[in-house]
Structure formats: C-alpha cells, structure tokens
PDB file of N, CA and C in Angstrom:
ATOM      1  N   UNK A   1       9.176  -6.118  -6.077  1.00  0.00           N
ATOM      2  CA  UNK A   1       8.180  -5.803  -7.088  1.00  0.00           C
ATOM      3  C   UNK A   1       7.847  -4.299  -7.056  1.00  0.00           C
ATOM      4  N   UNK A   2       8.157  -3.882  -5.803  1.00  0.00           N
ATOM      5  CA  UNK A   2       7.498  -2.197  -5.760  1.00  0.00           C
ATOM      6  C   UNK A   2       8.626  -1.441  -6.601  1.00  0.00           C
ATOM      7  N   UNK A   3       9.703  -2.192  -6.235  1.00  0.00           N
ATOM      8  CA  UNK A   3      10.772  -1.561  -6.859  1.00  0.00           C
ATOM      9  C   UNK A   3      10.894  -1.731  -8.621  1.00  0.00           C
ATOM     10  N   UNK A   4      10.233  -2.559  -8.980  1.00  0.00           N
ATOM     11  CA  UNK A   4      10.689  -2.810 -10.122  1.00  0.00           C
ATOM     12  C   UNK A   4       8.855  -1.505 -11.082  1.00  0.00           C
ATOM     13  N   UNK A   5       8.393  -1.229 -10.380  1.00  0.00           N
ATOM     14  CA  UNK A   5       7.209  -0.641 -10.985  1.00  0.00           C
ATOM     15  C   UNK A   5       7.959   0.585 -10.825  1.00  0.00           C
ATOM     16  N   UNK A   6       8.321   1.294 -10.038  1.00  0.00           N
ATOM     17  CA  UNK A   6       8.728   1.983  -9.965  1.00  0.00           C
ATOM     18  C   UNK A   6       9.890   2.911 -10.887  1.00  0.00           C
ATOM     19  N   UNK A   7      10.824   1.533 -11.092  1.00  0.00           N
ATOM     20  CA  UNK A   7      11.831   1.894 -12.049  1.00  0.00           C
ATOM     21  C   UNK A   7      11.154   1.826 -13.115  1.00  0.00           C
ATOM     22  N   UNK A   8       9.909   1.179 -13.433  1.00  0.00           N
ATOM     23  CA  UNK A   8       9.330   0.680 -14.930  1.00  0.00           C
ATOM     24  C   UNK A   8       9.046   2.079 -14.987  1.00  0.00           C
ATOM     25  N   UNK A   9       8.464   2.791 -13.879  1.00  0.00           N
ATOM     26  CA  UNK A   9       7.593   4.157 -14.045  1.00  0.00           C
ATOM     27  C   UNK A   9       8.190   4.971 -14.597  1.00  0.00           C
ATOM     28  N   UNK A  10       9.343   5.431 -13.837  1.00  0.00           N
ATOM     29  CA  UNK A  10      10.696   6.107 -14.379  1.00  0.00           C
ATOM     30  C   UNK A  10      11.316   6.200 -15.860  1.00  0.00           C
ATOM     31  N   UNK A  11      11.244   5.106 -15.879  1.00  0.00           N
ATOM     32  CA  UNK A  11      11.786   5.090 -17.413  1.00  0.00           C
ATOM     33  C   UNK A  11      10.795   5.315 -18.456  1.00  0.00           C
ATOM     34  N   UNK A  12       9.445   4.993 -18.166  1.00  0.00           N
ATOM     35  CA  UNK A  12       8.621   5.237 -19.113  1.00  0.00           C
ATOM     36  C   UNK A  12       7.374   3.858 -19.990  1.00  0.00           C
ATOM     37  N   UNK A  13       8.089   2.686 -19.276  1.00  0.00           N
ATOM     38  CA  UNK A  13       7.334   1.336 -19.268  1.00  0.00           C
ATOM     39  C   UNK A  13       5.970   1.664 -18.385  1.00  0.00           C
ATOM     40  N   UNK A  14       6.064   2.074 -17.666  1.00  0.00           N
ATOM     41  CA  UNK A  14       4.722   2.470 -17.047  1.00  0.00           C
ATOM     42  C   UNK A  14       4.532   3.519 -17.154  1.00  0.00           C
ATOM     43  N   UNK A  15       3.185   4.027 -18.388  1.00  0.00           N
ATOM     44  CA  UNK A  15       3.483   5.875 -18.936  1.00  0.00           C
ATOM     45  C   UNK A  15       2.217   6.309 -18.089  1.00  0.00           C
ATOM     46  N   UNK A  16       1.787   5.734 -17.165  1.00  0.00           N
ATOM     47  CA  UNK A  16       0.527   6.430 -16.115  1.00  0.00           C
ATOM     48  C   UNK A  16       1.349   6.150 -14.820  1.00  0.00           C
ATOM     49  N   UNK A  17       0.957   7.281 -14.161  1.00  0.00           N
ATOM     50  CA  UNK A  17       1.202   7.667 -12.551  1.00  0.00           C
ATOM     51  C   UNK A  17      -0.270   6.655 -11.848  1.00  0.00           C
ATOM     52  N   UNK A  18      -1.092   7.022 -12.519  1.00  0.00           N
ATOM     53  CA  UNK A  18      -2.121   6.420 -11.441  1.00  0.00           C
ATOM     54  C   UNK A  18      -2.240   4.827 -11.447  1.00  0.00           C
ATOM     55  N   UNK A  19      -2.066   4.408 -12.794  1.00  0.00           N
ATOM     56  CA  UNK A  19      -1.811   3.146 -12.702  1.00  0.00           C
ATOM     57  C   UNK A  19      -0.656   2.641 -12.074  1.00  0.00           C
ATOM     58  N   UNK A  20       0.583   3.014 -11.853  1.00  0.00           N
ATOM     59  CA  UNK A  20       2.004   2.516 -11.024  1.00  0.00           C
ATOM     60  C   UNK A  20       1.311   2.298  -9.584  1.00  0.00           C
ATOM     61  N   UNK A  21       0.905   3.602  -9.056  1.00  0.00           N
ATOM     62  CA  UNK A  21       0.370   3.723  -7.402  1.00  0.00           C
ATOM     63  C   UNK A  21      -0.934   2.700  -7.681  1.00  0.00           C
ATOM     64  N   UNK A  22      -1.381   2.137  -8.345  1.00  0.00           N
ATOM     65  CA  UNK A  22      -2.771   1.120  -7.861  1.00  0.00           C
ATOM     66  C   UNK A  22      -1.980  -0.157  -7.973  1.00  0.00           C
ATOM     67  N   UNK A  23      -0.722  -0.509  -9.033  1.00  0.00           N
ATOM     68  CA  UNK A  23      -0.460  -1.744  -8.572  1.00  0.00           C
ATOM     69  C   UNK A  23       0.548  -1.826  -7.409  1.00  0.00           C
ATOM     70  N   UNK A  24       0.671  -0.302  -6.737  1.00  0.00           N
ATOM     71  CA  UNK A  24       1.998  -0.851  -6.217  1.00  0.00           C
ATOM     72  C   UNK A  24       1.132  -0.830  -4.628  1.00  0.00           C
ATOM     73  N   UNK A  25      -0.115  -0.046  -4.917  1.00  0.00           N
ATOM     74  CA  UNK A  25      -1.292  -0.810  -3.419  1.00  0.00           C
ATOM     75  C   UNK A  25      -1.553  -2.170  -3.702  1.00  0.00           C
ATOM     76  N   UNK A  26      -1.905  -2.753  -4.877  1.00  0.00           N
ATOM     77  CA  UNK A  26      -2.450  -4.287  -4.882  1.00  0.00           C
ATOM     78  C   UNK A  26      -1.077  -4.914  -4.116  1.00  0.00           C
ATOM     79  N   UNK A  27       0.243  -4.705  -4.583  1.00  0.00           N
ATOM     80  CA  UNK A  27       0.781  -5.287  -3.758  1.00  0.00           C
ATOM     81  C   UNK A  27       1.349  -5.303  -2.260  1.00  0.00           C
ATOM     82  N   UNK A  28       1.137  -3.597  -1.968  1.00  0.00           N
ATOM     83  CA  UNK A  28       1.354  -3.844  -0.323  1.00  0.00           C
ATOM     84  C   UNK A  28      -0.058  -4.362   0.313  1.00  0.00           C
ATOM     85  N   UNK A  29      -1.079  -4.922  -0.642  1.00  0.00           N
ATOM     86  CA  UNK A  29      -2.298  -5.092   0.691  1.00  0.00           C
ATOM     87  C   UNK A  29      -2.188  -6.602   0.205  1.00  0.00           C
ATOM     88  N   UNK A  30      -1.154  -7.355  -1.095  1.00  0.00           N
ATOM     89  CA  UNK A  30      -1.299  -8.990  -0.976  1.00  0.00           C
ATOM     90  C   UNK A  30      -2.322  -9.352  -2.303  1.00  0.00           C
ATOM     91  N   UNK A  31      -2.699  -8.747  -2.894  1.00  0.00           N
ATOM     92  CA  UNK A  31      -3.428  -8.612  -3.949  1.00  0.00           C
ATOM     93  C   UNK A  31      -2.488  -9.288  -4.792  1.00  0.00           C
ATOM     94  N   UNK A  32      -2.285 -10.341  -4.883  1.00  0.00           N
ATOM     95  CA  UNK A  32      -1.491 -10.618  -6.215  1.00  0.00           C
ATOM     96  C   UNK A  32      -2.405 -11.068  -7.219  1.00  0.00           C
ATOM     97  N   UNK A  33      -3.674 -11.516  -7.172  1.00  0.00           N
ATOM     98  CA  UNK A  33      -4.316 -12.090  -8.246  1.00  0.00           C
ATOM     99  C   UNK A  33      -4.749 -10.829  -9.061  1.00  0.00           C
ATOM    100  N   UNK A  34      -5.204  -9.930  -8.333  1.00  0.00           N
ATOM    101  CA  UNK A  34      -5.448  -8.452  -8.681  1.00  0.00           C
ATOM    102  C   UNK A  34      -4.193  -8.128  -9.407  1.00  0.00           C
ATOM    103  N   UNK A  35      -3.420  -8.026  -8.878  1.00  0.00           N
ATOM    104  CA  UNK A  35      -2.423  -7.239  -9.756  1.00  0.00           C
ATOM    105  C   UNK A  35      -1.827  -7.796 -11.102  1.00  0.00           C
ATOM    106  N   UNK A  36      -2.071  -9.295 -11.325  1.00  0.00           N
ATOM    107  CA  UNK A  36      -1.476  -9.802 -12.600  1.00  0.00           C
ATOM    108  C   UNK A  36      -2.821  -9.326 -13.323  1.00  0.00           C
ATOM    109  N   UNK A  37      -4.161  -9.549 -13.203  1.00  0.00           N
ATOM    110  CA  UNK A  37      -5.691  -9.304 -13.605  1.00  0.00           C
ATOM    111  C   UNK A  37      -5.256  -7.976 -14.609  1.00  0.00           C
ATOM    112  N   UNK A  38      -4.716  -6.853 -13.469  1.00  0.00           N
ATOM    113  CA  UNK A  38      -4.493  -5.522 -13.826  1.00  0.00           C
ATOM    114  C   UNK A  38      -3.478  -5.451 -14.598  1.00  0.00           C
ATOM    115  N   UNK A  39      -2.163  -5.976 -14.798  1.00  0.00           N
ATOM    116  CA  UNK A  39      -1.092  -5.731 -15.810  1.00  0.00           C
ATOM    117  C   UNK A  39      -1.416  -6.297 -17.178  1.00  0.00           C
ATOM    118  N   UNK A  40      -2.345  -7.550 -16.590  1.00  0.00           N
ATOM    119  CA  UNK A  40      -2.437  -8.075 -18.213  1.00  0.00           C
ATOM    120  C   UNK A  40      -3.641  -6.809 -18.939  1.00  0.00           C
ATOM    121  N   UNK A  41      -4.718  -6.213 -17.964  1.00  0.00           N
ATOM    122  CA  UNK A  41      -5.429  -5.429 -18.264  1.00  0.00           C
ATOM    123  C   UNK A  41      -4.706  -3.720 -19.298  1.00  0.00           C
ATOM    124  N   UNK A  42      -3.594  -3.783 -18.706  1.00  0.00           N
ATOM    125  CA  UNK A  42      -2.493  -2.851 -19.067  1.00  0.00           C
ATOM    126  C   UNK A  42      -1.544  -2.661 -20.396  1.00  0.00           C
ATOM    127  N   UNK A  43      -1.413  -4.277 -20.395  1.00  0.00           N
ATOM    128  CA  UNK A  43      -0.272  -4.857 -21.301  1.00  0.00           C
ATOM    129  C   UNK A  43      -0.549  -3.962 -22.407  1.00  0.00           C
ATOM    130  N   UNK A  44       0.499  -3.370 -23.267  1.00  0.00           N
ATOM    131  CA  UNK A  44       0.350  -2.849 -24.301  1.00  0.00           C
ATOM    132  C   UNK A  44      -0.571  -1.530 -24.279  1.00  0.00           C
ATOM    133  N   UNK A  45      -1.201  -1.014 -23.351  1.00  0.00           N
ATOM    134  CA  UNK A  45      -1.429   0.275 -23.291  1.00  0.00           C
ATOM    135  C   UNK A  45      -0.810   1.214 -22.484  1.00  0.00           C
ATOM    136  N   UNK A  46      -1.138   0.824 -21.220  1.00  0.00           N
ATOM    137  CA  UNK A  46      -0.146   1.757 -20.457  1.00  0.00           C
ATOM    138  C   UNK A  46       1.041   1.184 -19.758  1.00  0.00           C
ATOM    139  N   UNK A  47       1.559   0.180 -20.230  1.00  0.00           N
ATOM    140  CA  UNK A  47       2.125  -0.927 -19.689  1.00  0.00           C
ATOM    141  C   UNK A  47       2.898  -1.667 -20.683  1.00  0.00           C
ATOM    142  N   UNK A  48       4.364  -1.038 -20.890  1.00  0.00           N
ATOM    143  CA  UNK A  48       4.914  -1.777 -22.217  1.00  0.00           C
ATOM    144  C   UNK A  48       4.684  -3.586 -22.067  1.00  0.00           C
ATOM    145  N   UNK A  49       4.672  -4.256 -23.044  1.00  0.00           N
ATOM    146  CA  UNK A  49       4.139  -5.403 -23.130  1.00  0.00           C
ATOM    147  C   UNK A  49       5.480  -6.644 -22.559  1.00  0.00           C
ATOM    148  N   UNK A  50       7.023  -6.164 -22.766  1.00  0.00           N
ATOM    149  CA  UNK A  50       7.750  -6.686 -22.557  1.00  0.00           C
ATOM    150  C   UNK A  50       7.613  -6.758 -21.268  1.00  0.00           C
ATOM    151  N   UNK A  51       7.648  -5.512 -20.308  1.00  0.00           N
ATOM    152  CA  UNK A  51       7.743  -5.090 -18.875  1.00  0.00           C
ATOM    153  C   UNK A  51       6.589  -5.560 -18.530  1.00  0.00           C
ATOM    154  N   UNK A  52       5.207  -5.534 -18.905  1.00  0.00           N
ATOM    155  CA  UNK A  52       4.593  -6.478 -18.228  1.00  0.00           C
ATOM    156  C   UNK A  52       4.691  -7.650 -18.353  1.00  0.00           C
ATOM    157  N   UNK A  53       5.338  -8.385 -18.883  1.00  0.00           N
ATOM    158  CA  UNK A  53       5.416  -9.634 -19.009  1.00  0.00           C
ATOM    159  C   UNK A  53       6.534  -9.967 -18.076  1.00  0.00           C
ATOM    160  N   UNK A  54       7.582  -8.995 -17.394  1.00  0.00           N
ATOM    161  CA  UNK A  54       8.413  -9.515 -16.137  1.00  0.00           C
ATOM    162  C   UNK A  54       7.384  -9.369 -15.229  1.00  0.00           C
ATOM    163  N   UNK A  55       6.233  -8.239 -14.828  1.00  0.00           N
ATOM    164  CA  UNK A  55       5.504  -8.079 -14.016  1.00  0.00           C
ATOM    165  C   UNK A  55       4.695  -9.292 -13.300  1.00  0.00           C
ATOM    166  N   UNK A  56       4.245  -9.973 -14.825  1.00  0.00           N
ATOM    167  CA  UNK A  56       3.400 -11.005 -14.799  1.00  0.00           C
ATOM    168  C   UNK A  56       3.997 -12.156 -14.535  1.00  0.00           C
ATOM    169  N   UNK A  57       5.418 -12.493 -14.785  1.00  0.00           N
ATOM    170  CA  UNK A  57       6.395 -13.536 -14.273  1.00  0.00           C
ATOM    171  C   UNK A  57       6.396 -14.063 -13.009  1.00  0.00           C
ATOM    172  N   UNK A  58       6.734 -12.410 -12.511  1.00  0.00           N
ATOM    173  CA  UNK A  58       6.911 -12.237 -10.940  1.00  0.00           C
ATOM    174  C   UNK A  58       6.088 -12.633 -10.246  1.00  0.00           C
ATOM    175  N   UNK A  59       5.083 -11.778 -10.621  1.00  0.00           N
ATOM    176  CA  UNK A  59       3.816 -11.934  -9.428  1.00  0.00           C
ATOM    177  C   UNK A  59       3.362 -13.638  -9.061  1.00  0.00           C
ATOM    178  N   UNK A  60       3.084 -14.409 -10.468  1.00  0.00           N
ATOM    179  CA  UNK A  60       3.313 -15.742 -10.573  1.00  0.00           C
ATOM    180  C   UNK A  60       3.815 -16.567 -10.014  1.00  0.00           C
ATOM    181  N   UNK A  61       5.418 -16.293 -10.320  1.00  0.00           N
ATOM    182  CA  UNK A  61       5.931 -17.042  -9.368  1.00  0.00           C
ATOM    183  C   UNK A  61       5.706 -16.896  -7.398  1.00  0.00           C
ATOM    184  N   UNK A  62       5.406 -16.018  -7.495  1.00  0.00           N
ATOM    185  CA  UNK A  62       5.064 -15.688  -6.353  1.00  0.00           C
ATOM    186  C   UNK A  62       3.771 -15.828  -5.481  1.00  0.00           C
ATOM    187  N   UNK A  63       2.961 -15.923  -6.156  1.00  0.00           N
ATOM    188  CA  UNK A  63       1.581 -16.478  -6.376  1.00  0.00           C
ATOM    189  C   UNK A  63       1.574 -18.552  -6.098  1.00  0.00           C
ATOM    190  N   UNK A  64       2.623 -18.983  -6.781  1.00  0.00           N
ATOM    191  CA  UNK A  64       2.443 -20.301  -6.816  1.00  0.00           C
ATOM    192  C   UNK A  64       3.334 -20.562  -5.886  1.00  0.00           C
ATOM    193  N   UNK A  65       4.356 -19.865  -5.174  1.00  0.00           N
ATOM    194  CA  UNK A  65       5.331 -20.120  -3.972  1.00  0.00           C
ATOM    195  C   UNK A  65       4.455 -19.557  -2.348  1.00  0.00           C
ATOM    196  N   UNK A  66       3.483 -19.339  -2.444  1.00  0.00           N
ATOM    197  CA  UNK A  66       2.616 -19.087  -0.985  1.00  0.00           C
ATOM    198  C   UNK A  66       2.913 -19.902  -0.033  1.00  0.00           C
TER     199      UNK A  66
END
C-alpha cells in the first residue's frame, strides 16, 4: 500500500505531498479505518477518484482479513 501511494504520488493521482505522507503514516502506525475515512475524504479532490477507489479496495480488504 505504501508503495502504491507513492507511485499514485508520482504520477499525479495524488496531487498533494502532504496528503501522500499522512496516509502513508496512517498506515505504518495500523490506522486502516483512518486511512479509508481519509481517501474517501480525498476522493475527487486531491485524490483521483479511480485511484482512490483501488486505495479504498485495499485497505478493505485488508481491514476485513485481520
């Protein structure tokens, strides 16, 4: 997942720096409820809507596999 924000960042799916580095702390401290909270908070602004919607996939599935 860090990896995939990252590349989102890069390319331009994620058009804020400060927002990439806050979800990519929600997820090294385990924050996953936080971090879907925050992408959907994102979706379509700073956060292309497609790319958050793998974001929001992920975290999910991952969320319901604990």
């Amino acid at each position: 997942m860090q990896a995939l924000i990252e590349r989102f960042s890069n390319a331009g799916w994620i058009d804020n720096a400060g927002i990439a580095n806050s979800l990519k702390s929600q997820l090294a401290s385990g924050n996953l409820a936080a971090f879907v909270n925050h992408v959907n908070a994102q979706k379509g602004k700073h956060i292309s809507a497609p790319y958050a919607d793998y974001l929001i996939r992920d975290a999910e599935f991952l969320l319901s596999h604990k």
